[in-house]
PDB file of N, CA and C in Angstrom:
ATOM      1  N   UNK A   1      -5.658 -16.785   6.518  1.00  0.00           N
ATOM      2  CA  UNK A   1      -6.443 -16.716   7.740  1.00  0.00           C
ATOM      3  C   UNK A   1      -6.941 -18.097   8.138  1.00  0.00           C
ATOM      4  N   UNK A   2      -7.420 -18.982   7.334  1.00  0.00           N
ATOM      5  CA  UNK A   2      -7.532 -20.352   7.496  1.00  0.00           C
ATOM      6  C   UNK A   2      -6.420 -21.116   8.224  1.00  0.00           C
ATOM      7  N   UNK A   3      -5.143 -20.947   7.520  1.00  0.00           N
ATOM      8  CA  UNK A   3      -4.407 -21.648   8.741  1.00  0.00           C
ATOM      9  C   UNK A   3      -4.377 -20.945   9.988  1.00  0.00           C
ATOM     10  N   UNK A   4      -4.385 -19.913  10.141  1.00  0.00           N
ATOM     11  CA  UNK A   4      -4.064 -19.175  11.480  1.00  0.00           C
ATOM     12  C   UNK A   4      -5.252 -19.910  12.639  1.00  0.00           C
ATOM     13  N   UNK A   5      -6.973 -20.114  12.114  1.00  0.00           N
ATOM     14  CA  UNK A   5      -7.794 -20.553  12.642  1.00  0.00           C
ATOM     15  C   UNK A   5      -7.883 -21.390  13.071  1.00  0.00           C
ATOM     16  N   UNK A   6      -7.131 -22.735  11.912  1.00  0.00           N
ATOM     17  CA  UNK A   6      -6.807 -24.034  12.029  1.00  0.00           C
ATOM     18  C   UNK A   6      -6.033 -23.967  12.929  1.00  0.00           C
ATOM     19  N   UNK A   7      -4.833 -23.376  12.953  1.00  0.00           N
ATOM     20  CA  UNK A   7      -3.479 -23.789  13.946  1.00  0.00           C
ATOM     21  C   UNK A   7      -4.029 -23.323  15.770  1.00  0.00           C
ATOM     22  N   UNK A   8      -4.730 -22.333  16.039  1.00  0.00           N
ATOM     23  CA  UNK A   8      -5.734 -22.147  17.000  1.00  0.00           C
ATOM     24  C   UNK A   8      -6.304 -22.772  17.246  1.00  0.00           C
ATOM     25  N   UNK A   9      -7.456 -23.377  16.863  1.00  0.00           N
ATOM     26  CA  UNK A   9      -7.855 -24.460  17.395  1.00  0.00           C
ATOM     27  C   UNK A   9      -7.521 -26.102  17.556  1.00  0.00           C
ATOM     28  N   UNK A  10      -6.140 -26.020  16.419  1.00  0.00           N
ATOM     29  CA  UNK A  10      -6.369 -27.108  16.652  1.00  0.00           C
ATOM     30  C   UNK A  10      -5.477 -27.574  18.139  1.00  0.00           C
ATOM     31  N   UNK A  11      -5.304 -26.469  18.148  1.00  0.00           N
ATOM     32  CA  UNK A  11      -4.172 -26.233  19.886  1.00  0.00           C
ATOM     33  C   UNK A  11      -5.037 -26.081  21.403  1.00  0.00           C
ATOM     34  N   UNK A  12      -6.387 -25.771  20.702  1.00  0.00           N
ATOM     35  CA  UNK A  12      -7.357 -26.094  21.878  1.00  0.00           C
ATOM     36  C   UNK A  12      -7.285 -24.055  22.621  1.00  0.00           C
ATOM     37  N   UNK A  13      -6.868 -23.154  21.387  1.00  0.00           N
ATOM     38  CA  UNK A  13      -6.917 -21.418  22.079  1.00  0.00           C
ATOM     39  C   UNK A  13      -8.370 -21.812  21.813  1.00  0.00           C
ATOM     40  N   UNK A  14      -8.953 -20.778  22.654  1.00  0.00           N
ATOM     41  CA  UNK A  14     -10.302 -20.311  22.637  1.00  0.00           C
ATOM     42  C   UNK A  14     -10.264 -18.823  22.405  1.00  0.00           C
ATOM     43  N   UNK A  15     -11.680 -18.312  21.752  1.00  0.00           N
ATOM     44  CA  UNK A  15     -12.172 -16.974  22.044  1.00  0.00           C
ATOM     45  C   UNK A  15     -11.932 -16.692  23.921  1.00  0.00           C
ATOM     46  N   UNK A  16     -12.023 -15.048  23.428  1.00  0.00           N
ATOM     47  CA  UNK A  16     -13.091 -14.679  25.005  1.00  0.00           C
ATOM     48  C   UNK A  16     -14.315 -14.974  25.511  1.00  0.00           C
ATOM     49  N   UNK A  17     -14.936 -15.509  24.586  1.00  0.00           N
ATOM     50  CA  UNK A  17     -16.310 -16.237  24.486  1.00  0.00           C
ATOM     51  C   UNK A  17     -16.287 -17.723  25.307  1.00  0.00           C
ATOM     52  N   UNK A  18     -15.084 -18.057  25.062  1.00  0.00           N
ATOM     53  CA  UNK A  18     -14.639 -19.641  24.902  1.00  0.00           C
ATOM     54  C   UNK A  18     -15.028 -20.299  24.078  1.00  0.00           C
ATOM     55  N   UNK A  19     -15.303 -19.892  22.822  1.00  0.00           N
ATOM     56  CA  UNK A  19     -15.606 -20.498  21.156  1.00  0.00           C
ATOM     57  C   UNK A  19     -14.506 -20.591  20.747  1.00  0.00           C
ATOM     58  N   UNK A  20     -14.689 -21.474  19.673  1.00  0.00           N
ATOM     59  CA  UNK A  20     -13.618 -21.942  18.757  1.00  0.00           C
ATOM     60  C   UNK A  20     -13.157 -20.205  18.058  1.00  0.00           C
ATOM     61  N   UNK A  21     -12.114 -20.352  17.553  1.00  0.00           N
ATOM     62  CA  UNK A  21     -11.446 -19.213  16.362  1.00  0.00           C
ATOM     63  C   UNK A  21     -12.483 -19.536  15.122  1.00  0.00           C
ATOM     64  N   UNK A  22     -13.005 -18.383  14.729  1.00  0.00           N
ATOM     65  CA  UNK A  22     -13.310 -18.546  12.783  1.00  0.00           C
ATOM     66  C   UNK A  22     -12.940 -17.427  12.626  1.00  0.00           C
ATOM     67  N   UNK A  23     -13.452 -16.922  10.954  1.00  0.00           N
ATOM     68  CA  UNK A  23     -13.308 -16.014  10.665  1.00  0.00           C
ATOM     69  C   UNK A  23     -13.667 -14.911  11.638  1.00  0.00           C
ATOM     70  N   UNK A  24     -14.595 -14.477  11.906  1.00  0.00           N
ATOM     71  CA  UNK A  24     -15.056 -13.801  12.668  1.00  0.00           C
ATOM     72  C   UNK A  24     -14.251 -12.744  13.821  1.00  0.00           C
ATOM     73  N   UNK A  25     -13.827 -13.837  14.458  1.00  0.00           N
ATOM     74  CA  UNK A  25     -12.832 -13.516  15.878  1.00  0.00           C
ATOM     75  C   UNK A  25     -11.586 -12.952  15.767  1.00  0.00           C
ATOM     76  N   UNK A  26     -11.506 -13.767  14.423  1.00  0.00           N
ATOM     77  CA  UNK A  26     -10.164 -13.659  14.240  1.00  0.00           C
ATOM     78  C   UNK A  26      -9.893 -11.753  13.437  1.00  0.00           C
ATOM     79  N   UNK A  27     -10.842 -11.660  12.503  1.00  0.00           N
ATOM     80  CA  UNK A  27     -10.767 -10.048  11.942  1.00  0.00           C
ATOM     81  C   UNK A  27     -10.763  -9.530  13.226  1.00  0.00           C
ATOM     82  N   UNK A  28     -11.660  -9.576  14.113  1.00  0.00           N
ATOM     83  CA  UNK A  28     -11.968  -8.517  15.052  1.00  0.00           C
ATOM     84  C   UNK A  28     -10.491  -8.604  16.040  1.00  0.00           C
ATOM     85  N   UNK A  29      -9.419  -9.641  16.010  1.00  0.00           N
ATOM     86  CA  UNK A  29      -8.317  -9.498  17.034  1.00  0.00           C
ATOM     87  C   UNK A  29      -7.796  -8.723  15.543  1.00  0.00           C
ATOM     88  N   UNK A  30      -7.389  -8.836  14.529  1.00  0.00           N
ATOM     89  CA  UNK A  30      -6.217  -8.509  13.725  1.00  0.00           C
ATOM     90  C   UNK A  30      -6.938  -6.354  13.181  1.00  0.00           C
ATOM     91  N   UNK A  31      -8.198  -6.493  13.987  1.00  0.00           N
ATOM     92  CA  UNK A  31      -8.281  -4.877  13.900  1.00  0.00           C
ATOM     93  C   UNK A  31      -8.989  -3.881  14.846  1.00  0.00           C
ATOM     94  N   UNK A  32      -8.485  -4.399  15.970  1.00  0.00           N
ATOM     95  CA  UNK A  32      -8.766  -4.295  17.723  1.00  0.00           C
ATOM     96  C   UNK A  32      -7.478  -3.331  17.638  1.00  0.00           C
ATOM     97  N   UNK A  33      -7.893  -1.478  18.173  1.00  0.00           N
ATOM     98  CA  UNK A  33      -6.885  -1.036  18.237  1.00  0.00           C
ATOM     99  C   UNK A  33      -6.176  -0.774  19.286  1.00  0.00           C
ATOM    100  N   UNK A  34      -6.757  -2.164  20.639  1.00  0.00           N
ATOM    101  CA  UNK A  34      -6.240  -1.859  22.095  1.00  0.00           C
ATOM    102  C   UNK A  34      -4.594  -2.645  21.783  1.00  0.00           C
ATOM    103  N   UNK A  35      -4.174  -3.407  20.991  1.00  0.00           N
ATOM    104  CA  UNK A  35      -3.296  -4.100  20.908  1.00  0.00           C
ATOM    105  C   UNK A  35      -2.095  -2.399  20.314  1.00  0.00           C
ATOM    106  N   UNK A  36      -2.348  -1.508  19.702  1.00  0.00           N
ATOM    107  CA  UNK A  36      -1.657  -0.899  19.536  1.00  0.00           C
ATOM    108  C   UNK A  36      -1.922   0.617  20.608  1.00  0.00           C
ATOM    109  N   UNK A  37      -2.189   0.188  21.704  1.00  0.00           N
ATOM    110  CA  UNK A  37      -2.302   1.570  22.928  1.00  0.00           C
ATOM    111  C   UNK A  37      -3.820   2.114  22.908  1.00  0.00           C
ATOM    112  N   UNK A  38      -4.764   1.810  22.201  1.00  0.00           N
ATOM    113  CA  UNK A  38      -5.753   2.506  22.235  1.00  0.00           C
ATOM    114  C   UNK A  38      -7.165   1.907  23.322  1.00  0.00           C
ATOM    115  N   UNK A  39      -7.424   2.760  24.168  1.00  0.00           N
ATOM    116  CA  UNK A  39      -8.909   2.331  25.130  1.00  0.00           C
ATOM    117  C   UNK A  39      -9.854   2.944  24.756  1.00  0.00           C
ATOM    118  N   UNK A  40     -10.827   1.780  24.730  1.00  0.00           N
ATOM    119  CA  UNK A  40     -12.211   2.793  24.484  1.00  0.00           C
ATOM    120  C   UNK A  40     -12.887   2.522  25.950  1.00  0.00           C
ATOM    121  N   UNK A  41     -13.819   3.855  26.109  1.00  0.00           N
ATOM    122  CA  UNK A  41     -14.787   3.668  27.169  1.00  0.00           C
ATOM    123  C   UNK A  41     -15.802   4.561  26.972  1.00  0.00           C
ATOM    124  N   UNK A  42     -17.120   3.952  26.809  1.00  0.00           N
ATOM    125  CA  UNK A  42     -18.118   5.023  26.423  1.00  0.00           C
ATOM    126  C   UNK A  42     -17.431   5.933  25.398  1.00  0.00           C
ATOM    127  N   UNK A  43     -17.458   4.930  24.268  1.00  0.00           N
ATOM    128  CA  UNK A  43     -17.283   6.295  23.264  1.00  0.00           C
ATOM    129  C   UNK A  43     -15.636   7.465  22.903  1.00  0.00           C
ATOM    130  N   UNK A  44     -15.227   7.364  24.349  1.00  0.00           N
ATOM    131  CA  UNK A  44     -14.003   8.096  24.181  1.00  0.00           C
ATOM    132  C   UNK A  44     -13.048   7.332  24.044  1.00  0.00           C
ATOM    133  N   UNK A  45     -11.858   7.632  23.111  1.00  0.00           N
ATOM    134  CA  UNK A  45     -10.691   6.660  22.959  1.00  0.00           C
ATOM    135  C   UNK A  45      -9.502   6.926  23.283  1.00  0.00           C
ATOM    136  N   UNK A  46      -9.031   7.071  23.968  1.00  0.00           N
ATOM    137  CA  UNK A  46      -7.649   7.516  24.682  1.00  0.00           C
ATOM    138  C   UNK A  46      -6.268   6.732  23.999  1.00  0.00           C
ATOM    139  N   UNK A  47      -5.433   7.410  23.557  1.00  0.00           N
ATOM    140  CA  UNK A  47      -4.323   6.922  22.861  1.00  0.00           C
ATOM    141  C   UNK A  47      -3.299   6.594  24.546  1.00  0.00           C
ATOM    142  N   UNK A  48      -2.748   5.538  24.105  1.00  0.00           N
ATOM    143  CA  UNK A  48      -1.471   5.471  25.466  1.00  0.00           C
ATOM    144  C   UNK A  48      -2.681   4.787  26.420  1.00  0.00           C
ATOM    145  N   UNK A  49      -3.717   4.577  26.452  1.00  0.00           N
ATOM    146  CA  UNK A  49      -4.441   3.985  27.665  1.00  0.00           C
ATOM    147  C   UNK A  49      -4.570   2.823  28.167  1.00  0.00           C
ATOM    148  N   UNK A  50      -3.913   1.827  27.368  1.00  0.00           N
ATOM    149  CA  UNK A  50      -3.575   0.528  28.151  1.00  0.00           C
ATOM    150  C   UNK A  50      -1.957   0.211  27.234  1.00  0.00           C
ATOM    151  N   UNK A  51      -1.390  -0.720  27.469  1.00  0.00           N
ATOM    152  CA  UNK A  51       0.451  -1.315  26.847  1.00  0.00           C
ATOM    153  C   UNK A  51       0.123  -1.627  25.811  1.00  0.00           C
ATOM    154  N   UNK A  52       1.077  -1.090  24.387  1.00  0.00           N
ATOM    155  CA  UNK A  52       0.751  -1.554  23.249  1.00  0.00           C
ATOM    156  C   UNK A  52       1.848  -3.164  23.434  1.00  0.00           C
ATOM    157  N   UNK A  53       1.163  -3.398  22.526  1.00  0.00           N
ATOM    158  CA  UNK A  53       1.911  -4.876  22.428  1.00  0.00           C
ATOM    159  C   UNK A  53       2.011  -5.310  21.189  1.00  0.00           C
ATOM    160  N   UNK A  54       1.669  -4.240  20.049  1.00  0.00           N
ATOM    161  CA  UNK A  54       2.208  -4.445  18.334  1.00  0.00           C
ATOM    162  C   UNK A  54       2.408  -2.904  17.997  1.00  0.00           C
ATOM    163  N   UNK A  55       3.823  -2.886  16.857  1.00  0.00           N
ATOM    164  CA  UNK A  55       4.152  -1.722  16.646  1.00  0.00           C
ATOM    165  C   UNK A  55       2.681  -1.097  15.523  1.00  0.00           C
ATOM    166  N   UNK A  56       2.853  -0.019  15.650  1.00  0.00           N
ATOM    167  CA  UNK A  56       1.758   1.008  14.272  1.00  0.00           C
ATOM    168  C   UNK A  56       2.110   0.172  12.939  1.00  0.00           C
ATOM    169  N   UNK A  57       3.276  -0.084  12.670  1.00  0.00           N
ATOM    170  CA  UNK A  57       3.900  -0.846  11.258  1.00  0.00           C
ATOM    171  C   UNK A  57       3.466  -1.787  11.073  1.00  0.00           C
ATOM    172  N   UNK A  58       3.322  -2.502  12.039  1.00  0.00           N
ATOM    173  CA  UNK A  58       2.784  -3.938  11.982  1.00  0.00           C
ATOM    174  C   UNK A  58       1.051  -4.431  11.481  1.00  0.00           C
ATOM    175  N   UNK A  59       0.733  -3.331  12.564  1.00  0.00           N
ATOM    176  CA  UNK A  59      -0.682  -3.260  12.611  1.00  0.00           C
ATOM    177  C   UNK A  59      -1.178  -2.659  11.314  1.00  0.00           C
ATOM    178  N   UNK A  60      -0.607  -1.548  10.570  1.00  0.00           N
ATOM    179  CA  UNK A  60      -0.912  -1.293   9.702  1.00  0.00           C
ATOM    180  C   UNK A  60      -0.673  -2.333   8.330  1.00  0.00           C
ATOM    181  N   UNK A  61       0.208  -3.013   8.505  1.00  0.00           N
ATOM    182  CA  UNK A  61       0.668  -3.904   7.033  1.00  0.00           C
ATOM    183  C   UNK A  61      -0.295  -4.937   7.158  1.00  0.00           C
ATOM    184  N   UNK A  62      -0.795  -5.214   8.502  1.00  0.00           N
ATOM    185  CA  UNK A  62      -1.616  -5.824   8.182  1.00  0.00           C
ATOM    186  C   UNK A  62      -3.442  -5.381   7.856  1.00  0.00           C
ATOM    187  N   UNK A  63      -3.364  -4.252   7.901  1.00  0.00           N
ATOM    188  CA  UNK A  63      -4.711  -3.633   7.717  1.00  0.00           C
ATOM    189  C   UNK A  63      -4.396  -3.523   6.274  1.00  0.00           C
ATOM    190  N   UNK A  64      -3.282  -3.196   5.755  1.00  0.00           N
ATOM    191  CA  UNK A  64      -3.206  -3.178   4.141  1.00  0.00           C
ATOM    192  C   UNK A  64      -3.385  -4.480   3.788  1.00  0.00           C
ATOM    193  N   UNK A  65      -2.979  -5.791   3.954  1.00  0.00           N
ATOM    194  CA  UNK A  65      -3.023  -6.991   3.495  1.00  0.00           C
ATOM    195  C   UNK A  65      -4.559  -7.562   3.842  1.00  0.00           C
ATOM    196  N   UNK A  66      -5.185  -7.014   4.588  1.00  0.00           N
ATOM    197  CA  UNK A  66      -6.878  -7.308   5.063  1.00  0.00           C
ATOM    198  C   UNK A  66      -7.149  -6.319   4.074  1.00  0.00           C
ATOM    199  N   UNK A  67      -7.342  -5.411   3.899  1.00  0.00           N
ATOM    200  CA  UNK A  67      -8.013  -4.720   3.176  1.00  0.00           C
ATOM    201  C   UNK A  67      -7.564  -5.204   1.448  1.00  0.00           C
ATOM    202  N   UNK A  68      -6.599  -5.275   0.999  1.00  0.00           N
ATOM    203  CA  UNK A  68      -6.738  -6.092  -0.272  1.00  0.00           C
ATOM    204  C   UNK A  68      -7.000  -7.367  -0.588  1.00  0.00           C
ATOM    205  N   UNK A  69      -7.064  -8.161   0.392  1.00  0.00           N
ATOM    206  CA  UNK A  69      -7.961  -9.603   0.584  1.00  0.00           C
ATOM    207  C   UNK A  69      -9.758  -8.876   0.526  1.00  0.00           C
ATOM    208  N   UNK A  70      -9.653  -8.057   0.830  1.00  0.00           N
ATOM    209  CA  UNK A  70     -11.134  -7.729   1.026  1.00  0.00           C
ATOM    210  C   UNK A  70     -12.062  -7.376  -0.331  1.00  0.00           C
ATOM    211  N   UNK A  71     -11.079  -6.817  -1.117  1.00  0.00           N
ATOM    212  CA  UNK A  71     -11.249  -6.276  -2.745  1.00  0.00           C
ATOM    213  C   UNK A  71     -11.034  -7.327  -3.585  1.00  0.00           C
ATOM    214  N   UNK A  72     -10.109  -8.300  -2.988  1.00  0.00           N
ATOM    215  CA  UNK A  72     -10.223  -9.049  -4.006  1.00  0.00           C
ATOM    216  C   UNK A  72     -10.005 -10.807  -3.729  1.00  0.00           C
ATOM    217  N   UNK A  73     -10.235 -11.459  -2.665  1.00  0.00           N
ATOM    218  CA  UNK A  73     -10.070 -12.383  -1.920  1.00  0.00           C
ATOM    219  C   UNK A  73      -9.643 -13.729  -2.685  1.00  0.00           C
ATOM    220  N   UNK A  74     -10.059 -13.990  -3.456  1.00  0.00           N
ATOM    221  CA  UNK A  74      -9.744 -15.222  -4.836  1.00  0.00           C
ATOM    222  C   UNK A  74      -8.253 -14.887  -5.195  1.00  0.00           C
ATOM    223  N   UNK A  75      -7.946 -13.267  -5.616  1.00  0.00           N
ATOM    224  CA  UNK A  75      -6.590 -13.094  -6.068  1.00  0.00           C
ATOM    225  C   UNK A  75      -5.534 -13.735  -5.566  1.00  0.00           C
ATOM    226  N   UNK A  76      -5.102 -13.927  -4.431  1.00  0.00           N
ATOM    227  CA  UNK A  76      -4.420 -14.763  -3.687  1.00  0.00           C
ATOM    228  C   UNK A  76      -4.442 -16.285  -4.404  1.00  0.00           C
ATOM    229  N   UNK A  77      -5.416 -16.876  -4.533  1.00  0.00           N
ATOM    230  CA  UNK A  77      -5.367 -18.316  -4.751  1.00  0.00           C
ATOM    231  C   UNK A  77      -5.098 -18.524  -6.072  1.00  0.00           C
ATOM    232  N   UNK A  78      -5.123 -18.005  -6.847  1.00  0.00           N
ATOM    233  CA  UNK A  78      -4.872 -17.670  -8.370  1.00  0.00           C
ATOM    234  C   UNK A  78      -3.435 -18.459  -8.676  1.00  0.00           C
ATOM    235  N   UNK A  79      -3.184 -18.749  -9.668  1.00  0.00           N
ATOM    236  CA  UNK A  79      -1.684 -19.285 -10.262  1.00  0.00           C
ATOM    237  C   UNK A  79      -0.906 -18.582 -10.931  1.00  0.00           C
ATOM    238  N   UNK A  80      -1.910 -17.549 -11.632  1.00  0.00           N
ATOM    239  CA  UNK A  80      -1.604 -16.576 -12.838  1.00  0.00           C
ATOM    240  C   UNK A  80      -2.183 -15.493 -12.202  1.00  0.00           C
ATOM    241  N   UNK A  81      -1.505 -14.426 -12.894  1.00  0.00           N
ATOM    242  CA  UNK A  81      -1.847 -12.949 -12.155  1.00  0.00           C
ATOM    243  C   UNK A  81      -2.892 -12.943 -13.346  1.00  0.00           C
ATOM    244  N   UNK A  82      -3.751 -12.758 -13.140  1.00  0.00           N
ATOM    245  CA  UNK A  82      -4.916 -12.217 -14.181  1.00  0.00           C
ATOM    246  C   UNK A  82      -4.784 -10.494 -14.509  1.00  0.00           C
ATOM    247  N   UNK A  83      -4.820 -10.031 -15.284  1.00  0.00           N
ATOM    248  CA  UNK A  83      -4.830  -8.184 -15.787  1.00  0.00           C
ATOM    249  C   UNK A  83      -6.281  -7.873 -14.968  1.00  0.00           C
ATOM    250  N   UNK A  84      -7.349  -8.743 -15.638  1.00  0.00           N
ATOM    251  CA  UNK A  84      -8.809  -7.792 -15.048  1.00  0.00           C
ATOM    252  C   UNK A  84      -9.095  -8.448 -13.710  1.00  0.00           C
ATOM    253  N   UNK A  85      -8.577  -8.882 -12.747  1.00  0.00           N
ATOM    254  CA  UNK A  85      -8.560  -8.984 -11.488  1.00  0.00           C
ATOM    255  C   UNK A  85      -8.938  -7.659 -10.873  1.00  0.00           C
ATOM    256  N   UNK A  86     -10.355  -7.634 -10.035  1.00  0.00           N
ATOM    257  CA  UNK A  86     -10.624  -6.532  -9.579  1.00  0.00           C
ATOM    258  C   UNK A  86     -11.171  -5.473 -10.615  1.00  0.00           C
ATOM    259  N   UNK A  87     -11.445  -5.450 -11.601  1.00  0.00           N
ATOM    260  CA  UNK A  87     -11.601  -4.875 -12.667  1.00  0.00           C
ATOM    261  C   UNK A  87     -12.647  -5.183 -13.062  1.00  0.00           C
ATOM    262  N   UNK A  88     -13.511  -6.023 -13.489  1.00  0.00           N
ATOM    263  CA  UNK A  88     -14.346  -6.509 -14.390  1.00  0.00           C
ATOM    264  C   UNK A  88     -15.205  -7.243 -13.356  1.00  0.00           C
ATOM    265  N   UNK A  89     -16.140  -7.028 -12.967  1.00  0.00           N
ATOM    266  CA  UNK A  89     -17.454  -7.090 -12.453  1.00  0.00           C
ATOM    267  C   UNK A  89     -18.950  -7.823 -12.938  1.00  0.00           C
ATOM    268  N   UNK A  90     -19.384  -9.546 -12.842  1.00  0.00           N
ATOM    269  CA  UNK A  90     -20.305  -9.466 -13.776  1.00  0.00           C
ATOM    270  C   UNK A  90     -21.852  -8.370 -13.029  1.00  0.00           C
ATOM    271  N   UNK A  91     -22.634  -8.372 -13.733  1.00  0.00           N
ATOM    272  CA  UNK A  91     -23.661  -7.523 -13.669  1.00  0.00           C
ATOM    273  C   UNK A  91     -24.821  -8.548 -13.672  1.00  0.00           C
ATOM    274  N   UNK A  92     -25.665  -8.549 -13.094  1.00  0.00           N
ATOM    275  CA  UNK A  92     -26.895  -8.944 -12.852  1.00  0.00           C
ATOM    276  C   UNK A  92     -27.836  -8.630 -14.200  1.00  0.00           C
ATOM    277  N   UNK A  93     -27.476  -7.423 -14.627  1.00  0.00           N
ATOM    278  CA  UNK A  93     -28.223  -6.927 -15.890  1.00  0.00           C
ATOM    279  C   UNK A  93     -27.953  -7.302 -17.153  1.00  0.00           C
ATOM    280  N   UNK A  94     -26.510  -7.719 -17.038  1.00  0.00           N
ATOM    281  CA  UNK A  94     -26.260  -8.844 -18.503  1.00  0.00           C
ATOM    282  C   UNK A  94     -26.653  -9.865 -18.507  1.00  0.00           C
ATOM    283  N   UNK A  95     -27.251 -10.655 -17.675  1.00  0.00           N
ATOM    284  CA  UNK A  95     -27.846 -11.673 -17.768  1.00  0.00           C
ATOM    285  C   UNK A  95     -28.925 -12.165 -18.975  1.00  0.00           C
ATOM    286  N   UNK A  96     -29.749 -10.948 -19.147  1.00  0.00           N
ATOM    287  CA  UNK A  96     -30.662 -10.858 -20.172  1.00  0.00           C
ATOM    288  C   UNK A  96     -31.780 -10.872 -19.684  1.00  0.00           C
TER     289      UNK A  96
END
């Protein structure tokens, strides 16, 4: 996601805001479900209500690849697959 932000701005895209890309903007375009047919208005969401412009497949592989960045975000940068990745939790209460 860092390069994607980087390569955005450094091209001079803006938000709808007209802010720079961060994290931020960027989750909310990669899980915005108007890009795959969906409108909201007050609450109701109408499937087919504006042009999709990414397939369901797409959109979804990437909700799977956000969502396991989300569980475990370091895993990625790793060299070695670690076993207790995601597993092993320190505790506030072992501290002593």
């Amino acid at each position: 996601m860092a390069e994607i932000i980087r390569y955005l701005n450094d091209n001079g895209y803006k938000t709808s805001y007209g802010n720079e890309f961060n994290k931020n903007s960027l989750h909310r375009i990669l899980t915005n479900r108007r890009y795959i047919g969906y409108y909201t208005y007050k609450g109701t969401e109408t499937k087919d209500g504006v042009p999709r412009i990414v397939s369901d497949e797409l959109f979804k592989k990437v909700a799977r690849v956000m969502e396991k960045n989300r569980k475990a975000p370091a895993r990625a940068k790793a060299e070695i697959d670690y076993i207790l990745t995601t597993k092993l939790f320190w505790n506030s209460f072992c501290q002593g």
